[in-house]
PDB file of N, CA and C in Angstrom:
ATOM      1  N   UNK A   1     -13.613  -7.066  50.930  1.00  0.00           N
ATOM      2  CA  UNK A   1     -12.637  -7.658  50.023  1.00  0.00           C
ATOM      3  C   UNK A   1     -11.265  -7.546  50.674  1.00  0.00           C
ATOM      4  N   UNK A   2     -10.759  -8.682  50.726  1.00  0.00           N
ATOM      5  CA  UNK A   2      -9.466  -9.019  51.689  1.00  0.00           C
ATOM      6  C   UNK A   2      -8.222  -8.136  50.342  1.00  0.00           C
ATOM      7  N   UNK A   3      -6.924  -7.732  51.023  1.00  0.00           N
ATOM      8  CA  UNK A   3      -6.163  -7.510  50.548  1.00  0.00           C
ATOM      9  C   UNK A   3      -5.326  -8.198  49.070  1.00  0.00           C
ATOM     10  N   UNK A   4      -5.452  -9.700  49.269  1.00  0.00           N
ATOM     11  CA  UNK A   4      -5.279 -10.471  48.080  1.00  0.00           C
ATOM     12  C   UNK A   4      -6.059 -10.486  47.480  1.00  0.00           C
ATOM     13  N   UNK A   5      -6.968 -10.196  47.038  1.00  0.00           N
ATOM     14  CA  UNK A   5      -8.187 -10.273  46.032  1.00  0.00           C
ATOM     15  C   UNK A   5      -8.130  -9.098  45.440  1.00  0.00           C
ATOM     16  N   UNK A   6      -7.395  -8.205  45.709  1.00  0.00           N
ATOM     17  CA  UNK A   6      -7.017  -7.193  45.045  1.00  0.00           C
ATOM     18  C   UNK A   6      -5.974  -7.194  43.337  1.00  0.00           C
ATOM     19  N   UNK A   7      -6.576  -6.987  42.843  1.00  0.00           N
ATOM     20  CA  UNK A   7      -5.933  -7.158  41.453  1.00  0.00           C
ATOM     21  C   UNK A   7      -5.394  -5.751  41.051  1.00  0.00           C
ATOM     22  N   UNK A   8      -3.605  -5.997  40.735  1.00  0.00           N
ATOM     23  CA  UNK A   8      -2.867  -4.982  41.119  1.00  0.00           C
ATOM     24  C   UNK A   8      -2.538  -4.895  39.199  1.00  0.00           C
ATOM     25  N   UNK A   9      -2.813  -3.152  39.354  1.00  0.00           N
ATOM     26  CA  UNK A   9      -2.431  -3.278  37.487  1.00  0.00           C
ATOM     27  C   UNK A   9      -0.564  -2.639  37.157  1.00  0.00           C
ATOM     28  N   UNK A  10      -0.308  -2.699  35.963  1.00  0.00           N
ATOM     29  CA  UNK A  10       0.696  -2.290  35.977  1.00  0.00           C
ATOM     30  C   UNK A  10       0.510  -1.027  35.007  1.00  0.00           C
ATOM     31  N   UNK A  11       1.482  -0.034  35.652  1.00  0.00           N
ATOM     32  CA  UNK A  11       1.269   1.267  34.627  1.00  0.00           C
ATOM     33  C   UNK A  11       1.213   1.434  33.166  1.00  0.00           C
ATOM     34  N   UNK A  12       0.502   2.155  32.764  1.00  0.00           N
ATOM     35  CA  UNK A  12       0.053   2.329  31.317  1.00  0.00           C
ATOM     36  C   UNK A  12       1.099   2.349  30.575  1.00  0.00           C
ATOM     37  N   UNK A  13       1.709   1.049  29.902  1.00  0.00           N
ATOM     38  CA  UNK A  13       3.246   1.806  28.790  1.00  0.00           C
ATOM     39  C   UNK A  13       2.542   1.759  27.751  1.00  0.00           C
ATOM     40  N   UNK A  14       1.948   2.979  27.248  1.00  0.00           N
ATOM     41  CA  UNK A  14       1.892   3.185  25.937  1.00  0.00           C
ATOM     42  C   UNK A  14       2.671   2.983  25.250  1.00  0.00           C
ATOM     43  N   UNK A  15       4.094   2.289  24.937  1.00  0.00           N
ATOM     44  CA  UNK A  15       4.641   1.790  23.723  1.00  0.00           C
ATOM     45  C   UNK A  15       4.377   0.375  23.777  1.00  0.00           C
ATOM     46  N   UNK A  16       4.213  -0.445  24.769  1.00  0.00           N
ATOM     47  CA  UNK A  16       3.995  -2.119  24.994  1.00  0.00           C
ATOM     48  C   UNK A  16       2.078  -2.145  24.496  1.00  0.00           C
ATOM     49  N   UNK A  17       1.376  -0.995  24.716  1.00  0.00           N
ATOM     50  CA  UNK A  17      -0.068  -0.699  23.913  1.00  0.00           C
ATOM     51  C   UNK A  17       0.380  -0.771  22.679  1.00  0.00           C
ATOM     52  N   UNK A  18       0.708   0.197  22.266  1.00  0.00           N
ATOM     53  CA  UNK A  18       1.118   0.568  20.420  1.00  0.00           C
ATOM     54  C   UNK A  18       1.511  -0.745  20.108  1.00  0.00           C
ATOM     55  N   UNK A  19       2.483  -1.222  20.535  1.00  0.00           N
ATOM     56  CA  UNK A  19       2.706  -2.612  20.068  1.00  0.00           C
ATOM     57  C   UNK A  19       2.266  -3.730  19.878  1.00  0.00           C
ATOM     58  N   UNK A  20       1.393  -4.327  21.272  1.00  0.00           N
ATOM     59  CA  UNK A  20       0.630  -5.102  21.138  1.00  0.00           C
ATOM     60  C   UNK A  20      -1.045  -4.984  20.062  1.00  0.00           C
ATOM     61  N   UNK A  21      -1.224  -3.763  20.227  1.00  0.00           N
ATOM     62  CA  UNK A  21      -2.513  -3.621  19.219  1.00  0.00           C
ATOM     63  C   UNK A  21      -2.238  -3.460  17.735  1.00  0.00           C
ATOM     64  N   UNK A  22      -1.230  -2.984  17.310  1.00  0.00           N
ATOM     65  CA  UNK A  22      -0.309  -3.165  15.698  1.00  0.00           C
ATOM     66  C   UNK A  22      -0.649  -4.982  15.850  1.00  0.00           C
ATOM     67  N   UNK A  23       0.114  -5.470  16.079  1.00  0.00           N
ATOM     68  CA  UNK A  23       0.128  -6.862  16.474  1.00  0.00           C
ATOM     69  C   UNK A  23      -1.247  -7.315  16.364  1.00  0.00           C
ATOM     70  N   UNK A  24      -2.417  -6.795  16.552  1.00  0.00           N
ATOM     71  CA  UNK A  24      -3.521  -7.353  16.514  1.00  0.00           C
ATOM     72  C   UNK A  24      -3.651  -6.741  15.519  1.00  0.00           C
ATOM     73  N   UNK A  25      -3.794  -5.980  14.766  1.00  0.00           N
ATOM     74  CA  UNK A  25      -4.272  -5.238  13.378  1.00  0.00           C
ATOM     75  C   UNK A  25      -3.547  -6.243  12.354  1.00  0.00           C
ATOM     76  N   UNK A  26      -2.386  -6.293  12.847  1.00  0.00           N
ATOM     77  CA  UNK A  26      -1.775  -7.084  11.729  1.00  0.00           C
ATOM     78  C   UNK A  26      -2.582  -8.821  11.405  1.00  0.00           C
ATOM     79  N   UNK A  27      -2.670  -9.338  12.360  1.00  0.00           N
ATOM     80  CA  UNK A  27      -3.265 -10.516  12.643  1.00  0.00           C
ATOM     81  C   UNK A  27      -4.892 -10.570  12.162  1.00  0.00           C
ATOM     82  N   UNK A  28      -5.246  -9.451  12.066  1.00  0.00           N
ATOM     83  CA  UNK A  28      -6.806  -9.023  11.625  1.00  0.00           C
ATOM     84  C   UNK A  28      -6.290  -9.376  10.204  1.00  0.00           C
ATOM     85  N   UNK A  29      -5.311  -8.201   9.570  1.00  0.00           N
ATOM     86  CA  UNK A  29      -5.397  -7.841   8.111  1.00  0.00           C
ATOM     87  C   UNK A  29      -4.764  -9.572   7.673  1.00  0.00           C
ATOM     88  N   UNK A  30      -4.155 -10.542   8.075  1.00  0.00           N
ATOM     89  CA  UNK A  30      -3.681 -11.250   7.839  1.00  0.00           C
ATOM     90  C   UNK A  30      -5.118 -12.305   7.747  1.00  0.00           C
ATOM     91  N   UNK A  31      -5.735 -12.605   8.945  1.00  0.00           N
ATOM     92  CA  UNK A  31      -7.017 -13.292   8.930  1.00  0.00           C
ATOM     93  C   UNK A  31      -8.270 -12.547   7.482  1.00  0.00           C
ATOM     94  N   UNK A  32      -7.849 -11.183   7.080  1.00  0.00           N
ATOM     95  CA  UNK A  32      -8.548 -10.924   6.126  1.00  0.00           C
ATOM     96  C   UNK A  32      -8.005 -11.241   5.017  1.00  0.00           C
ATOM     97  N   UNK A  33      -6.814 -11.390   4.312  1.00  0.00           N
ATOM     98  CA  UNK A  33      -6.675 -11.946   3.688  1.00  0.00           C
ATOM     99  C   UNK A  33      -6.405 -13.107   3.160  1.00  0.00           C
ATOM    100  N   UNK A  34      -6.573 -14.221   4.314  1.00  0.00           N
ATOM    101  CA  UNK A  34      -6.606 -15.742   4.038  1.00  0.00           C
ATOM    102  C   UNK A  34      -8.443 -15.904   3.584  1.00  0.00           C
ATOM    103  N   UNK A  35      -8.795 -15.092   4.304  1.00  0.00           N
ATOM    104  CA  UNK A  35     -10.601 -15.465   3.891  1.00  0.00           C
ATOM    105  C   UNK A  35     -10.892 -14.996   2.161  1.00  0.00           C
ATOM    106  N   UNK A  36     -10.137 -13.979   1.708  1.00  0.00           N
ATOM    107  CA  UNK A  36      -9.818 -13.637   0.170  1.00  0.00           C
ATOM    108  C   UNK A  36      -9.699 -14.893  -0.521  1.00  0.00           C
ATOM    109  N   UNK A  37      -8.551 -15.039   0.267  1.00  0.00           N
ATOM    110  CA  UNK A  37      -7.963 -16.387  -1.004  1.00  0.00           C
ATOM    111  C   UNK A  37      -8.940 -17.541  -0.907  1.00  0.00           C
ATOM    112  N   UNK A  38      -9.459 -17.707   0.239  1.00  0.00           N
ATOM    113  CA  UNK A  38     -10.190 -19.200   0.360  1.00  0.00           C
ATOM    114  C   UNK A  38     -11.367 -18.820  -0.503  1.00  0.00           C
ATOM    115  N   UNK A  39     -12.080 -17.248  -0.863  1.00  0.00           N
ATOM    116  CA  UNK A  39     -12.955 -17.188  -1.314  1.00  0.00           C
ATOM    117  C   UNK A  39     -12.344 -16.962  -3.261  1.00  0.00           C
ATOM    118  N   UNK A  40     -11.654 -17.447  -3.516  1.00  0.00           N
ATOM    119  CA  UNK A  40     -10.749 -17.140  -5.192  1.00  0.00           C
ATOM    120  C   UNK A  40     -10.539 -18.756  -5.508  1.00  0.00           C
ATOM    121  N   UNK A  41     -10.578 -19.195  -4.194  1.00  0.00           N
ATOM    122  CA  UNK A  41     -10.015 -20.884  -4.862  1.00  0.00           C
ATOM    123  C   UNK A  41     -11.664 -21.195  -4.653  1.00  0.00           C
ATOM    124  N   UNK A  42     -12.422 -21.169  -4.306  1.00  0.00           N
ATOM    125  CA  UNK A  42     -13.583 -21.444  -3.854  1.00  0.00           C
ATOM    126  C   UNK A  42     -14.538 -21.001  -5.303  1.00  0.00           C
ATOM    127  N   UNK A  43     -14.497 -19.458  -5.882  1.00  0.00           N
ATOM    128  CA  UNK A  43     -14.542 -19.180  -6.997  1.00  0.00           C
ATOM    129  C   UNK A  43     -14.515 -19.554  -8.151  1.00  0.00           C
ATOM    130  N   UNK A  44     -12.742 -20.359  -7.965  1.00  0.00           N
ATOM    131  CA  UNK A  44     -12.468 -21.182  -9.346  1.00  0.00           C
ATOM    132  C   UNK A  44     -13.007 -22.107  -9.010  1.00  0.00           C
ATOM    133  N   UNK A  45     -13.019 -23.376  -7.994  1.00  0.00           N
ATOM    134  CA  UNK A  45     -13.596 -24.642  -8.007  1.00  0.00           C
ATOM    135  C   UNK A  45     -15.151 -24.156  -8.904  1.00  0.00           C
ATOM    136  N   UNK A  46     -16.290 -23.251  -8.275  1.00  0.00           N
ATOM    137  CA  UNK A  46     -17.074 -22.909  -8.991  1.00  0.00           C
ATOM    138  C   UNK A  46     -17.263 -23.201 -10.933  1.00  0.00           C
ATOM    139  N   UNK A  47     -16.291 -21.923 -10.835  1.00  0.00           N
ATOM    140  CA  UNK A  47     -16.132 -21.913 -12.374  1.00  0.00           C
ATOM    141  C   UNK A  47     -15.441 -23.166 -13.120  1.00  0.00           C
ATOM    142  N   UNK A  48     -14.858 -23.733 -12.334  1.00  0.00           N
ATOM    143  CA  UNK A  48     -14.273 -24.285 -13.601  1.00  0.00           C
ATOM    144  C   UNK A  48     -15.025 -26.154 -13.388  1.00  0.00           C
ATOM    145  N   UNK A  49     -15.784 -26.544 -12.248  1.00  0.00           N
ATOM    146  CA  UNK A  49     -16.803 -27.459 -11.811  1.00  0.00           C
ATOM    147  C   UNK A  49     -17.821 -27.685 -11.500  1.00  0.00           C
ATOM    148  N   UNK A  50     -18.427 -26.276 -11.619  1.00  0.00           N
ATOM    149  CA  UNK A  50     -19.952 -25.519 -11.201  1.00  0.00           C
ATOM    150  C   UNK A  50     -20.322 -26.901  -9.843  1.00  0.00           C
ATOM    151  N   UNK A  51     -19.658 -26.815  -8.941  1.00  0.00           N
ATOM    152  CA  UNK A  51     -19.642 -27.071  -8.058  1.00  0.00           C
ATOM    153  C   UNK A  51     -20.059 -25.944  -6.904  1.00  0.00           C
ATOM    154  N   UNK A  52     -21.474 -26.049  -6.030  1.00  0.00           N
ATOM    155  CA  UNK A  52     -21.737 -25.315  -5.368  1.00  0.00           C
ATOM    156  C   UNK A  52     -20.507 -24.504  -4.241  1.00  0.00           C
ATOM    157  N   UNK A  53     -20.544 -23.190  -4.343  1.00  0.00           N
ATOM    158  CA  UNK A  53     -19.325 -22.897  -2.950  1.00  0.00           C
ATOM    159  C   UNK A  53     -20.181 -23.215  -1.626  1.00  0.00           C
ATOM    160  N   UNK A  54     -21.058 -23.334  -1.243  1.00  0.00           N
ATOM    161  CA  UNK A  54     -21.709 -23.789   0.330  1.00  0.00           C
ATOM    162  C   UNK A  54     -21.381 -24.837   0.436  1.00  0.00           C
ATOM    163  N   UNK A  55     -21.024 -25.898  -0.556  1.00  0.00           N
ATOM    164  CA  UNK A  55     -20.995 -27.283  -0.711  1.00  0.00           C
ATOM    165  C   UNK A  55     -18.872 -27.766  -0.567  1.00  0.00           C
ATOM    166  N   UNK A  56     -18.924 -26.866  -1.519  1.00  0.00           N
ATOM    167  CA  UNK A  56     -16.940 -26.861  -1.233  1.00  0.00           C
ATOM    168  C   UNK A  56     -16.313 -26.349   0.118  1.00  0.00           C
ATOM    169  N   UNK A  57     -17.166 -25.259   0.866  1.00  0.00           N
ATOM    170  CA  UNK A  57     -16.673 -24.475   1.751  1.00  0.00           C
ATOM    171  C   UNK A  57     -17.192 -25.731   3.524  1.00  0.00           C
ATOM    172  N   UNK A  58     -18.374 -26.085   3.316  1.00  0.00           N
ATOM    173  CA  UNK A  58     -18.679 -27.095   4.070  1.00  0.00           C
ATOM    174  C   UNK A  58     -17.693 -27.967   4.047  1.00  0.00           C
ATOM    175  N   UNK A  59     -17.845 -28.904   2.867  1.00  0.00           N
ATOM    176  CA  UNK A  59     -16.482 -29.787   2.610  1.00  0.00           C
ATOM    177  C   UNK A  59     -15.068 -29.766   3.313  1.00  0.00           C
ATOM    178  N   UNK A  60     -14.980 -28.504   2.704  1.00  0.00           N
ATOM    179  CA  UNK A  60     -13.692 -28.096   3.425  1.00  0.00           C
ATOM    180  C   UNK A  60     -13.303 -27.654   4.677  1.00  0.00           C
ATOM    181  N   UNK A  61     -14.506 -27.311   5.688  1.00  0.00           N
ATOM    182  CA  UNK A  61     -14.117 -26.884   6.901  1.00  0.00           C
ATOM    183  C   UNK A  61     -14.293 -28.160   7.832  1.00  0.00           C
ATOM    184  N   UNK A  62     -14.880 -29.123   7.352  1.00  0.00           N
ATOM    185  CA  UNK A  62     -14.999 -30.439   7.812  1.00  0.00           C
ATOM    186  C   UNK A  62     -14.116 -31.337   7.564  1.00  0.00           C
ATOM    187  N   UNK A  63     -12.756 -31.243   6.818  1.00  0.00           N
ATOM    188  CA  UNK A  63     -11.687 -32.184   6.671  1.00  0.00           C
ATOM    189  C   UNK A  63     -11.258 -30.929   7.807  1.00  0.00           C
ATOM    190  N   UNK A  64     -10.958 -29.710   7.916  1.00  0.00           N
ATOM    191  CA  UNK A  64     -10.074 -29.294   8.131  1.00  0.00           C
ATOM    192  C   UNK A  64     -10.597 -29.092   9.896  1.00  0.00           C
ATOM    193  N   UNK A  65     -11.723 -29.353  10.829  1.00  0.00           N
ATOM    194  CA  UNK A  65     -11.954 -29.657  11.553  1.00  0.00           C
ATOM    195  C   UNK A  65     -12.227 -31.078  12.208  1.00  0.00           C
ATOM    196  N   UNK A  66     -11.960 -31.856  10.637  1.00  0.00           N
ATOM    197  CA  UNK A  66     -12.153 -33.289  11.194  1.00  0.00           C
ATOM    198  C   UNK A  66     -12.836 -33.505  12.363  1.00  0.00           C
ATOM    199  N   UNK A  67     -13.938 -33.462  11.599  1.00  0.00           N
ATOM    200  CA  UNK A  67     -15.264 -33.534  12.426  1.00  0.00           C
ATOM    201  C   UNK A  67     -16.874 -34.248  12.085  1.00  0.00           C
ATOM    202  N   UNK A  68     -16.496 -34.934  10.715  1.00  0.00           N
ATOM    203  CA  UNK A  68     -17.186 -35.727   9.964  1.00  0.00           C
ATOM    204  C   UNK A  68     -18.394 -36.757  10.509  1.00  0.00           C
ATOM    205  N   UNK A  69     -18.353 -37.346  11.552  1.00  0.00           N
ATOM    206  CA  UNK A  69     -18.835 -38.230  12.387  1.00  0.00           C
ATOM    207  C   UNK A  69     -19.955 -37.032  13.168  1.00  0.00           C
ATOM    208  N   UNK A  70     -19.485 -35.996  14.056  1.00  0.00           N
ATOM    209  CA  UNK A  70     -19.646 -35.467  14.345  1.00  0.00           C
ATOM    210  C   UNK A  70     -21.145 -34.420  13.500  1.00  0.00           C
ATOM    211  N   UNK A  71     -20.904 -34.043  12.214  1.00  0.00           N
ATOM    212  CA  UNK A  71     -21.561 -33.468  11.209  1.00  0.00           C
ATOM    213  C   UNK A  71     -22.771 -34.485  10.882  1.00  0.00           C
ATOM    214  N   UNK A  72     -22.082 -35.850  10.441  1.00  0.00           N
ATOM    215  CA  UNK A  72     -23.119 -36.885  10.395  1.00  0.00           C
ATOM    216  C   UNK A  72     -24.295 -36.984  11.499  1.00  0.00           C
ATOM    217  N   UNK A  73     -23.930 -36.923  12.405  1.00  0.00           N
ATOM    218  CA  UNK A  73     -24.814 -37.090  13.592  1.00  0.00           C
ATOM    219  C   UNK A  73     -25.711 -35.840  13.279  1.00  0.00           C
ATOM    220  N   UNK A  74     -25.276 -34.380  13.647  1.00  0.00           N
ATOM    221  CA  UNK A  74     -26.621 -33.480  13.079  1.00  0.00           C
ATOM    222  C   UNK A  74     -27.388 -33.574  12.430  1.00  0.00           C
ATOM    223  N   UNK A  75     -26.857 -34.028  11.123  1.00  0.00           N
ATOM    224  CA  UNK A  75     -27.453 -34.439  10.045  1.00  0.00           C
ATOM    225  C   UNK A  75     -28.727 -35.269  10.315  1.00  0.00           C
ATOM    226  N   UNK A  76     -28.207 -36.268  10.733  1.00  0.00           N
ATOM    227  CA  UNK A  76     -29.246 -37.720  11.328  1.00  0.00           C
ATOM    228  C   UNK A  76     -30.452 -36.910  11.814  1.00  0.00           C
ATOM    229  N   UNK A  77     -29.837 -35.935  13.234  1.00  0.00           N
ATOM    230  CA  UNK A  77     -31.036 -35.613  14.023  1.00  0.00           C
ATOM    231  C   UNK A  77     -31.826 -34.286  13.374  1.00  0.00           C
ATOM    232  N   UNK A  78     -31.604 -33.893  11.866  1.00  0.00           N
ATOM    233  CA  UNK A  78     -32.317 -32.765  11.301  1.00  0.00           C
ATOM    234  C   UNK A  78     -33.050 -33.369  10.650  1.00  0.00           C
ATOM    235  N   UNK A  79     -33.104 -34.611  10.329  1.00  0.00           N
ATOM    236  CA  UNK A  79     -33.666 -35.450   9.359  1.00  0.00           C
ATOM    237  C   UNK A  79     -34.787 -35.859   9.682  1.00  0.00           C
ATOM    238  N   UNK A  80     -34.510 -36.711  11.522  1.00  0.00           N
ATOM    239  CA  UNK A  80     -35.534 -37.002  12.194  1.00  0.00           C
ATOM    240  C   UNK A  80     -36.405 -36.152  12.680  1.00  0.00           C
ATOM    241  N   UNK A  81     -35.643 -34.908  12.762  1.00  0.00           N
ATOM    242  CA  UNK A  81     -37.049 -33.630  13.217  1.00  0.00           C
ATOM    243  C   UNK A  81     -37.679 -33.267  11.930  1.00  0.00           C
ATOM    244  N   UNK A  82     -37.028 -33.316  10.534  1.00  0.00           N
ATOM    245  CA  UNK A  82     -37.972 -32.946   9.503  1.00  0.00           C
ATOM    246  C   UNK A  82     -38.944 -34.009   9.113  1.00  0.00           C
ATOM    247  N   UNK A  83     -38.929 -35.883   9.452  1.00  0.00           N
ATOM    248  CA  UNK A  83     -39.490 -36.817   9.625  1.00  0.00           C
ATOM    249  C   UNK A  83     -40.661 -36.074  10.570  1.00  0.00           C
ATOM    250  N   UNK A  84     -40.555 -35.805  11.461  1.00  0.00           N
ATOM    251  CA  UNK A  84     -41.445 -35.657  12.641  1.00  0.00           C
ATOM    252  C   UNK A  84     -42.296 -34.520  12.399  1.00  0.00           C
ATOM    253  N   UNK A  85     -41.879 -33.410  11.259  1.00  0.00           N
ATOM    254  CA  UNK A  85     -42.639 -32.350  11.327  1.00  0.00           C
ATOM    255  C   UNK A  85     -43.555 -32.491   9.763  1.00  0.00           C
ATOM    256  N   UNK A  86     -42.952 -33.354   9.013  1.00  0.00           N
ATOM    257  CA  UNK A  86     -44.299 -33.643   7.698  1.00  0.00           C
ATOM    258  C   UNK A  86     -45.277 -33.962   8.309  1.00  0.00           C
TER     259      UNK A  86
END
């Protein structure tokens, strides 16, 4: 292994650690509580439309990935393998 291929680290600053991993905890507890709320509005749609949540939560990750075309197509080809397996 030639001299440049050497991957050179930089010393341990445990305060730029502490910091950056707070920073990820925070971003955790933040990603945990958006999944709360999506699961409270998801809840009420329930209750108050007895509207399936697999059915709202699908729904919804498919506008919000706009990916519809995409979904359709699986669809198609789960159809044709359950065609193929009666």
């Amino acid at each position: 292994m030639s001299q440049s291929d050497t991957k050179v680290f930089k010393a341990l600053d445990k305060t730029d650690i502490n910091d950056k991993v707070t920073r990820i905890i925070d971003q955790l507890q933040i990603q945990e509580d958006a999944r709360n709320i999506v699961n409270e509005i998801i809840k009420e749609i329930k209750e108050n439309y007895d509207l399936s949540p697999s059915v709202v939560r699908a729904a919804a990750n498919i506008l919000y990935k706009r990916n519809k075309e995409e979904v359709e197509e699986k669809n198609e080809q789960v159809e044709d393998l359950l065609t193929l397996c009666r």
